[in-house]
PDB file of N, CA and C in Angstrom:
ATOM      1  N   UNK A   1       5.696   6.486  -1.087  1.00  0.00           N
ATOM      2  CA  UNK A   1       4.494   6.962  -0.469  1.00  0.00           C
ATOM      3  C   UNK A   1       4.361   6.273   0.893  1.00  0.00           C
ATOM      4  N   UNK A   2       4.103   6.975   1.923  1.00  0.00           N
ATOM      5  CA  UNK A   2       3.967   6.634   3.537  1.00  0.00           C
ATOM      6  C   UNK A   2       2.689   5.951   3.709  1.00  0.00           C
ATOM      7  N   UNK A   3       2.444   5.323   4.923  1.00  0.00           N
ATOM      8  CA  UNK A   3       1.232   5.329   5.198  1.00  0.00           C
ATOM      9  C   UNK A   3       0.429   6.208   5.709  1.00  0.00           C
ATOM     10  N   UNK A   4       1.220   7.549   6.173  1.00  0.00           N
ATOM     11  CA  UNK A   4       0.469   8.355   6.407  1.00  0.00           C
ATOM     12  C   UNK A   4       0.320   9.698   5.598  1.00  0.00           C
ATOM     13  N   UNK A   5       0.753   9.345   4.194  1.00  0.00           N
ATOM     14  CA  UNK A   5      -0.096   9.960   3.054  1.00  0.00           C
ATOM     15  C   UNK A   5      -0.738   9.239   2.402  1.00  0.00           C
ATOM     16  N   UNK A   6      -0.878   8.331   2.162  1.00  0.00           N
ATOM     17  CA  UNK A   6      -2.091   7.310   1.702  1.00  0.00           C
ATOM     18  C   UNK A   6      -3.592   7.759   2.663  1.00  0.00           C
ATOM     19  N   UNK A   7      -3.289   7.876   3.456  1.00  0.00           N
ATOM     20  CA  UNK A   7      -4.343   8.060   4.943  1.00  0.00           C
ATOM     21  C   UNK A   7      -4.996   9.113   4.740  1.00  0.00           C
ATOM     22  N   UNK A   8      -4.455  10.467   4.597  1.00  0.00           N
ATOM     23  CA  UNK A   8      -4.552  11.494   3.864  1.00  0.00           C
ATOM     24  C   UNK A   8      -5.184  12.076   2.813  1.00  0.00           C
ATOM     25  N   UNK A   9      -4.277  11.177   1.741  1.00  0.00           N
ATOM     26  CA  UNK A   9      -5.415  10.956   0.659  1.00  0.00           C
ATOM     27  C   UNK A   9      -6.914  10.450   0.375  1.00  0.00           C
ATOM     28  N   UNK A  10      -6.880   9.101   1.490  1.00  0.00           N
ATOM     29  CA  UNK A  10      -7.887   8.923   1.754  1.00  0.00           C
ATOM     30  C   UNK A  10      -9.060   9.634   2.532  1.00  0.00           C
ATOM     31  N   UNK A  11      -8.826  10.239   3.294  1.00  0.00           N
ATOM     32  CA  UNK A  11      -9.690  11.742   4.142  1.00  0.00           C
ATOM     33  C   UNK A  11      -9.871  12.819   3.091  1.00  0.00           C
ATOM     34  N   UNK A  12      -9.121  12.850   2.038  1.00  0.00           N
ATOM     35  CA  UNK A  12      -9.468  14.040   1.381  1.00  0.00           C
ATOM     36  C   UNK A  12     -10.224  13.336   0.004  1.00  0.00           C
ATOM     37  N   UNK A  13     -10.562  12.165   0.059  1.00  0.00           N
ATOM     38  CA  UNK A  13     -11.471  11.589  -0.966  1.00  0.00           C
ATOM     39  C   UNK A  13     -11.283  11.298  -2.080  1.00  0.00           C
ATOM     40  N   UNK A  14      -9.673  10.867  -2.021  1.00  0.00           N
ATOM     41  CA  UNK A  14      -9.064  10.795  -3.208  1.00  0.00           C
ATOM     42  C   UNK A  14      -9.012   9.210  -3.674  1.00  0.00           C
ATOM     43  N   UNK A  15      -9.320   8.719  -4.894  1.00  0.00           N
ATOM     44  CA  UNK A  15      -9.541   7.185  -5.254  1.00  0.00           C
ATOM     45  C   UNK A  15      -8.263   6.919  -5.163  1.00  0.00           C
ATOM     46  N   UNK A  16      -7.694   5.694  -5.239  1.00  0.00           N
ATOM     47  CA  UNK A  16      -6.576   5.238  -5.035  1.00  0.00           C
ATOM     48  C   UNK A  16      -6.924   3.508  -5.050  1.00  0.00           C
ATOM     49  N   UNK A  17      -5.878   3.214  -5.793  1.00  0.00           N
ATOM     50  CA  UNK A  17      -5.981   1.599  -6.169  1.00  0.00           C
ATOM     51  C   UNK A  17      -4.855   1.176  -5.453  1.00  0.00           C
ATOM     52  N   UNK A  18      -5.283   0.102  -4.326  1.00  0.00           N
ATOM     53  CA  UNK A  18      -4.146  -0.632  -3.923  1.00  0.00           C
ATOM     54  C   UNK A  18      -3.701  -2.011  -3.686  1.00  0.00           C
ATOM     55  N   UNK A  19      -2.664  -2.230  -4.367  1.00  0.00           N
ATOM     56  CA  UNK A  19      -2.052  -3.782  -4.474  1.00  0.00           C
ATOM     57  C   UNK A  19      -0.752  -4.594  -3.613  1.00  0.00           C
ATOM     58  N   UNK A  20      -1.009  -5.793  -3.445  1.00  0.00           N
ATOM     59  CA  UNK A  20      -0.428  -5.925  -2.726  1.00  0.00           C
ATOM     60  C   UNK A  20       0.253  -7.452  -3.742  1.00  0.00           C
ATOM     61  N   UNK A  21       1.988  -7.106  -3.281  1.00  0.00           N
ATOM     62  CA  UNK A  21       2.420  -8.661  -4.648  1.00  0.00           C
ATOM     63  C   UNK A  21       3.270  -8.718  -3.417  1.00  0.00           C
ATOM     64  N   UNK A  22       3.209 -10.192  -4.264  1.00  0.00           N
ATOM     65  CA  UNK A  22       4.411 -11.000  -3.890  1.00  0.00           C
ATOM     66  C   UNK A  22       5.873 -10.881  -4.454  1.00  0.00           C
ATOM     67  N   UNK A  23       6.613 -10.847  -3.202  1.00  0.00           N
ATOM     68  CA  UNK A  23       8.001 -10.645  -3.593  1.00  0.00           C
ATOM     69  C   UNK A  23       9.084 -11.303  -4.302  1.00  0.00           C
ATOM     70  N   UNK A  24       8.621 -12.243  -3.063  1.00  0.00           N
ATOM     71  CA  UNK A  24       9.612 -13.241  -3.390  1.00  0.00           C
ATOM     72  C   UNK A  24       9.527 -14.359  -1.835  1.00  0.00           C
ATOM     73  N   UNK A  25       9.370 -15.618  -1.786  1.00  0.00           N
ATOM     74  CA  UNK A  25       9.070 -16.493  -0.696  1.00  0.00           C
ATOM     75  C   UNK A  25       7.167 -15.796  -0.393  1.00  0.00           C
ATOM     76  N   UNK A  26       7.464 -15.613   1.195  1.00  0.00           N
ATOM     77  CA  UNK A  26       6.383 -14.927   1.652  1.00  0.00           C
ATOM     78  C   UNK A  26       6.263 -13.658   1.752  1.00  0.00           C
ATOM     79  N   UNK A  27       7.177 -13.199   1.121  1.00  0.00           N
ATOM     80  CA  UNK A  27       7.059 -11.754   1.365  1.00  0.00           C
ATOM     81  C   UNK A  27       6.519 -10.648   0.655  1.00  0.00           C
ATOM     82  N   UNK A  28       5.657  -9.936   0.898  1.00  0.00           N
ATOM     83  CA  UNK A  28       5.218  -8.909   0.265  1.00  0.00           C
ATOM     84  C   UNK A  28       5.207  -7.296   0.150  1.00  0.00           C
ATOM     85  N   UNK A  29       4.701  -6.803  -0.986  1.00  0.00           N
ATOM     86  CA  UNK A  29       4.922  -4.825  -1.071  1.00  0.00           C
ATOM     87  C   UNK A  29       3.543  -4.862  -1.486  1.00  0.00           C
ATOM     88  N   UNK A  30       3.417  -3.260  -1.121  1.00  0.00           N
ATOM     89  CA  UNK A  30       2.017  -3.183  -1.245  1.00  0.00           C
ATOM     90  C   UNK A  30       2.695  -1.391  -2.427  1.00  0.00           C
ATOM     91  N   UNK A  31       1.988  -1.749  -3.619  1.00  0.00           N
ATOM     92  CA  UNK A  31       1.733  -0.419  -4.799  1.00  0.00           C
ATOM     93  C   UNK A  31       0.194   0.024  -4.130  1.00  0.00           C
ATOM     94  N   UNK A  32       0.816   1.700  -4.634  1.00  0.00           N
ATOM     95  CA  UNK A  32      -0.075   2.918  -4.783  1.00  0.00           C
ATOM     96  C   UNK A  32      -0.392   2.781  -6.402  1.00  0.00           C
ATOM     97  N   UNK A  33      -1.615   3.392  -6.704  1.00  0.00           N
ATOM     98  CA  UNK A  33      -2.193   3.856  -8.142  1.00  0.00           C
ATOM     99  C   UNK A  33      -3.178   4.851  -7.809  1.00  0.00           C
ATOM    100  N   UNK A  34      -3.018   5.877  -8.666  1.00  0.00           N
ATOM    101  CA  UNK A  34      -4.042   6.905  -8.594  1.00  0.00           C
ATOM    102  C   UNK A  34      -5.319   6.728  -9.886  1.00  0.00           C
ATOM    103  N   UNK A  35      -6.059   7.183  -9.221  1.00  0.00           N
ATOM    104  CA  UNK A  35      -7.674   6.698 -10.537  1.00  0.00           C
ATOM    105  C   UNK A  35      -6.916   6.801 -11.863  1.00  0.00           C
ATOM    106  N   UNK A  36      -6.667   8.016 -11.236  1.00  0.00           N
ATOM    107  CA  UNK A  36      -6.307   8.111 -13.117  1.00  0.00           C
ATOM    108  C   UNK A  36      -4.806   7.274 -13.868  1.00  0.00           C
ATOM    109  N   UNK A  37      -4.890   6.212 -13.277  1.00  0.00           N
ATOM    110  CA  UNK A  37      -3.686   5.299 -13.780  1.00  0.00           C
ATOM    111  C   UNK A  37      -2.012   5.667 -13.277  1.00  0.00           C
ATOM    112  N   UNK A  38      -2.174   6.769 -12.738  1.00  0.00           N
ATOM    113  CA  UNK A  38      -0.159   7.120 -12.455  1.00  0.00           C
ATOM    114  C   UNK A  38       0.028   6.859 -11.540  1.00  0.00           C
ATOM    115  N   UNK A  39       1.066   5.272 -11.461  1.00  0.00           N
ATOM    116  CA  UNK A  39       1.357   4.649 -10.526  1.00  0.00           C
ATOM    117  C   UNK A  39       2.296   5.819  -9.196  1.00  0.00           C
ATOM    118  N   UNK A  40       1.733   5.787  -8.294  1.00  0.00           N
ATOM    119  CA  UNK A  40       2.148   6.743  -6.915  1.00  0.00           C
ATOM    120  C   UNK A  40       3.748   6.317  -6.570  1.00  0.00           C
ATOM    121  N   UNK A  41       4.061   4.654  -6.448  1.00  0.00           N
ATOM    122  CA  UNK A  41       4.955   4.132  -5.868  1.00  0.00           C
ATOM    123  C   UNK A  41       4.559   3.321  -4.964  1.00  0.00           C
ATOM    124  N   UNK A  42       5.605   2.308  -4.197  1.00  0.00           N
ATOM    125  CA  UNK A  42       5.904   1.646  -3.219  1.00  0.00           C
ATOM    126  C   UNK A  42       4.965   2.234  -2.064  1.00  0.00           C
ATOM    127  N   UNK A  43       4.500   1.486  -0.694  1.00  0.00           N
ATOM    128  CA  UNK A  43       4.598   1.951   0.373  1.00  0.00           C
ATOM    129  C   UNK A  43       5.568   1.743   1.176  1.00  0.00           C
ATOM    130  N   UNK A  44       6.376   3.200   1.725  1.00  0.00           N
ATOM    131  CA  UNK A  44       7.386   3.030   1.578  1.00  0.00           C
ATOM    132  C   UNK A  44       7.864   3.566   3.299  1.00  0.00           C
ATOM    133  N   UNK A  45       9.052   3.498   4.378  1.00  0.00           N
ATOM    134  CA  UNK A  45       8.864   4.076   5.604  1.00  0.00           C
ATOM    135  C   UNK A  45       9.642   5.058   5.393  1.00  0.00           C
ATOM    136  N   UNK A  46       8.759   6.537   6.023  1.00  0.00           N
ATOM    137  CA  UNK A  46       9.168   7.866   6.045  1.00  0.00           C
ATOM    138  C   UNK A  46      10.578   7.874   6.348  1.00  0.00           C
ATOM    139  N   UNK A  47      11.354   7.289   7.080  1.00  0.00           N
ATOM    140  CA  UNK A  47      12.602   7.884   7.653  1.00  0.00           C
ATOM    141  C   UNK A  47      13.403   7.815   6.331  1.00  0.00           C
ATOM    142  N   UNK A  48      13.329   6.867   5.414  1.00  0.00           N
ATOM    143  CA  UNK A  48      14.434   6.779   4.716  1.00  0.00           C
ATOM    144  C   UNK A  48      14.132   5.900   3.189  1.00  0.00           C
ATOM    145  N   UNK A  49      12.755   6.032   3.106  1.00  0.00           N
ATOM    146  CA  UNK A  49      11.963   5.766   1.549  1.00  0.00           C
ATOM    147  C   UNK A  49      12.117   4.166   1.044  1.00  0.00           C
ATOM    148  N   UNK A  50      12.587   3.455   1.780  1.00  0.00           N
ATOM    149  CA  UNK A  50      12.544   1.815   1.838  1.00  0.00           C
ATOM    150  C   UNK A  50      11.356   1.277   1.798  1.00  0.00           C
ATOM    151  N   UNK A  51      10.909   1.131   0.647  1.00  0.00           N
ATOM    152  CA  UNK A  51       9.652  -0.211   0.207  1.00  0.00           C
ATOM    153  C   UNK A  51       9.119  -0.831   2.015  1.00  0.00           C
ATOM    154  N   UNK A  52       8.262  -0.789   2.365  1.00  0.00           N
ATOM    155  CA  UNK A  52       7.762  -2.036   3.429  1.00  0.00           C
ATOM    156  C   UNK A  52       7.554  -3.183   3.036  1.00  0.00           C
ATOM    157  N   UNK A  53       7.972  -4.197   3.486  1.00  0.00           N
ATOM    158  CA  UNK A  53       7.807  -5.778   3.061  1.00  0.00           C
ATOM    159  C   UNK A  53       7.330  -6.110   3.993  1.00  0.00           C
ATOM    160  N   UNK A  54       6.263  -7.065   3.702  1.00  0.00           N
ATOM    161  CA  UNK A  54       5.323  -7.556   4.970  1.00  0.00           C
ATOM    162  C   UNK A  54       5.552  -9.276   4.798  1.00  0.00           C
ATOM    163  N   UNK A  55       5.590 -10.066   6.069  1.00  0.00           N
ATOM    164  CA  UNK A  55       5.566 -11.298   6.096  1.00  0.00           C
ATOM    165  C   UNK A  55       4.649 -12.156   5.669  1.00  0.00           C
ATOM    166  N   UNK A  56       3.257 -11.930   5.422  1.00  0.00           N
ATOM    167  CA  UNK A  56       2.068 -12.538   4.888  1.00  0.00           C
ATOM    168  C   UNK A  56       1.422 -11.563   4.668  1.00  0.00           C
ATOM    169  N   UNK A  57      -0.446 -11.775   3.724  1.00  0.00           N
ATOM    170  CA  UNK A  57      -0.836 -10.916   3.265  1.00  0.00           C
ATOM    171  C   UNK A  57      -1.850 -10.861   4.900  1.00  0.00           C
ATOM    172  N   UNK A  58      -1.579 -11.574   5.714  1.00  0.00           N
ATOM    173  CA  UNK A  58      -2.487 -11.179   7.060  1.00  0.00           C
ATOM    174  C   UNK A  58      -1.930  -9.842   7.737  1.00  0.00           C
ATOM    175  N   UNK A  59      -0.087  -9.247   7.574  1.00  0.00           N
ATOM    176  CA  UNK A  59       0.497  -8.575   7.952  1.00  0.00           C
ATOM    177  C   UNK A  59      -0.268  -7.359   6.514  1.00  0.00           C
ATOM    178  N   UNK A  60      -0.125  -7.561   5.269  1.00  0.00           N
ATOM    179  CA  UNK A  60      -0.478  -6.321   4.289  1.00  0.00           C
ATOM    180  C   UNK A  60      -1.917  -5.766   5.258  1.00  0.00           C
ATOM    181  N   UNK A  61      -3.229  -7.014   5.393  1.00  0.00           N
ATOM    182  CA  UNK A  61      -4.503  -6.253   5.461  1.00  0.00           C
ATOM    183  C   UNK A  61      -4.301  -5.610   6.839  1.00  0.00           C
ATOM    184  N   UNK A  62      -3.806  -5.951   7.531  1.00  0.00           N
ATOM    185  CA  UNK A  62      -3.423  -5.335   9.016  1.00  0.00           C
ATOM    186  C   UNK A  62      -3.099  -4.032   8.955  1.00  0.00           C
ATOM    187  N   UNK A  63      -1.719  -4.196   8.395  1.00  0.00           N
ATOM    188  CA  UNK A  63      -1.680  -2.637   7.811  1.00  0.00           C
ATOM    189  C   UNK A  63      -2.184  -1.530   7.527  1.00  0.00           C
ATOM    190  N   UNK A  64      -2.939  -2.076   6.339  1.00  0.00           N
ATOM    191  CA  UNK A  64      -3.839  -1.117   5.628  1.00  0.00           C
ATOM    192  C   UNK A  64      -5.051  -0.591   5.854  1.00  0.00           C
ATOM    193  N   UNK A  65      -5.282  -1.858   6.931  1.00  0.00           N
ATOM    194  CA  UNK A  65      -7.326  -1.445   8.022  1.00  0.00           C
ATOM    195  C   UNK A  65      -6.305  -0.393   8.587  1.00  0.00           C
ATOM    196  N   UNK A  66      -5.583  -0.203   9.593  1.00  0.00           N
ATOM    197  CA  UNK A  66      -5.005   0.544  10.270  1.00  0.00           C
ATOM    198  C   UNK A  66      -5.225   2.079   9.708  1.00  0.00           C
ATOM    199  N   UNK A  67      -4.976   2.306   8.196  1.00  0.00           N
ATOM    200  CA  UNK A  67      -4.664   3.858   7.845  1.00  0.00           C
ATOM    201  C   UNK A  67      -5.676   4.150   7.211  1.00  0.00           C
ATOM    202  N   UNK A  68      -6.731   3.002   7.162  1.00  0.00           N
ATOM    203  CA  UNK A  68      -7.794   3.471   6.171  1.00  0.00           C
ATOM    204  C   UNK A  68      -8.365   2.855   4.934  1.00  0.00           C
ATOM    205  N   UNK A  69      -7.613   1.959   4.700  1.00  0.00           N
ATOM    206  CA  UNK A  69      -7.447   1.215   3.166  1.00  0.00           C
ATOM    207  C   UNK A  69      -9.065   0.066   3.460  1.00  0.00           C
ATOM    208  N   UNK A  70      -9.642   0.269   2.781  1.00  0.00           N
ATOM    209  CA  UNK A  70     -10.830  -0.944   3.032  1.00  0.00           C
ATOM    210  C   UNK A  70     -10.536  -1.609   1.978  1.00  0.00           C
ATOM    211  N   UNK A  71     -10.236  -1.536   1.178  1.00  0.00           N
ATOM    212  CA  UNK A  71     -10.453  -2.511   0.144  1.00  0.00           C
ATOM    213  C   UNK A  71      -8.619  -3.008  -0.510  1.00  0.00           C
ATOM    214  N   UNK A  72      -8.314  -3.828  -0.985  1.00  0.00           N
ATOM    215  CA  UNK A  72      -7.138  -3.955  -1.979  1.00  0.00           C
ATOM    216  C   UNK A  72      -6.758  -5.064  -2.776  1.00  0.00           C
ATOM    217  N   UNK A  73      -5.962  -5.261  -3.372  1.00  0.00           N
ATOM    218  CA  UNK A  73      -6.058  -6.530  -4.367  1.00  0.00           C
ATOM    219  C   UNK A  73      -4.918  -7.034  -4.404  1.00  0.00           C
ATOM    220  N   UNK A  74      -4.730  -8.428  -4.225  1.00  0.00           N
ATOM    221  CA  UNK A  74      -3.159  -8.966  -5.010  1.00  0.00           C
ATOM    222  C   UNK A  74      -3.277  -9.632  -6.150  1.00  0.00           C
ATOM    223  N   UNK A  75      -1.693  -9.138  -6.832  1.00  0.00           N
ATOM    224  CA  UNK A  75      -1.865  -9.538  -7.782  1.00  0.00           C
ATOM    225  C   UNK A  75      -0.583 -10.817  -7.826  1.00  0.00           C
ATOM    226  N   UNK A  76      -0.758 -11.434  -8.294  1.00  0.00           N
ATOM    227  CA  UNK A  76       0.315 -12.473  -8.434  1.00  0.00           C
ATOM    228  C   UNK A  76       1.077 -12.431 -10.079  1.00  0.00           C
TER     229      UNK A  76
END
């Protein structure tokens, strides 16, 4: 899932749960979930469906203000 269908989804008023874990060191992925529990996937970059890994969770919320995301959670 892109960030610019997450964005999308979000304009069309669709709930969506989003998390952000740790990888491994500092690095992080941010999961899609839809209300109704069916995990969406990875956020992932359009050209070629590769997970985004972000360097801190200051790089995840950056991100995610960007497309729309107000709210999200990590989970450890």
């Amino acid at each position: 899932m892109t960030g610019a269908e997450i964005q999308k989804m979000i304009l069309q008023h669709e709930e969506l749960s989003i998390s952000a874990r740790q990888l491994h060191g500092n690095c992080y992925g941010i999961g899609v979930q839809h209300a109704n529990g069916d995990y969406a996937g990875p956020v992932t970059l359009p050209e070629n469906d590769q997970p985004l890994q972000f360097d801190s969770l200051d790089h995840v919320a950056s991100f995610l203000a960007q497309i729309g995301v107000k709210s999200f959670q990590v989970v450890f």
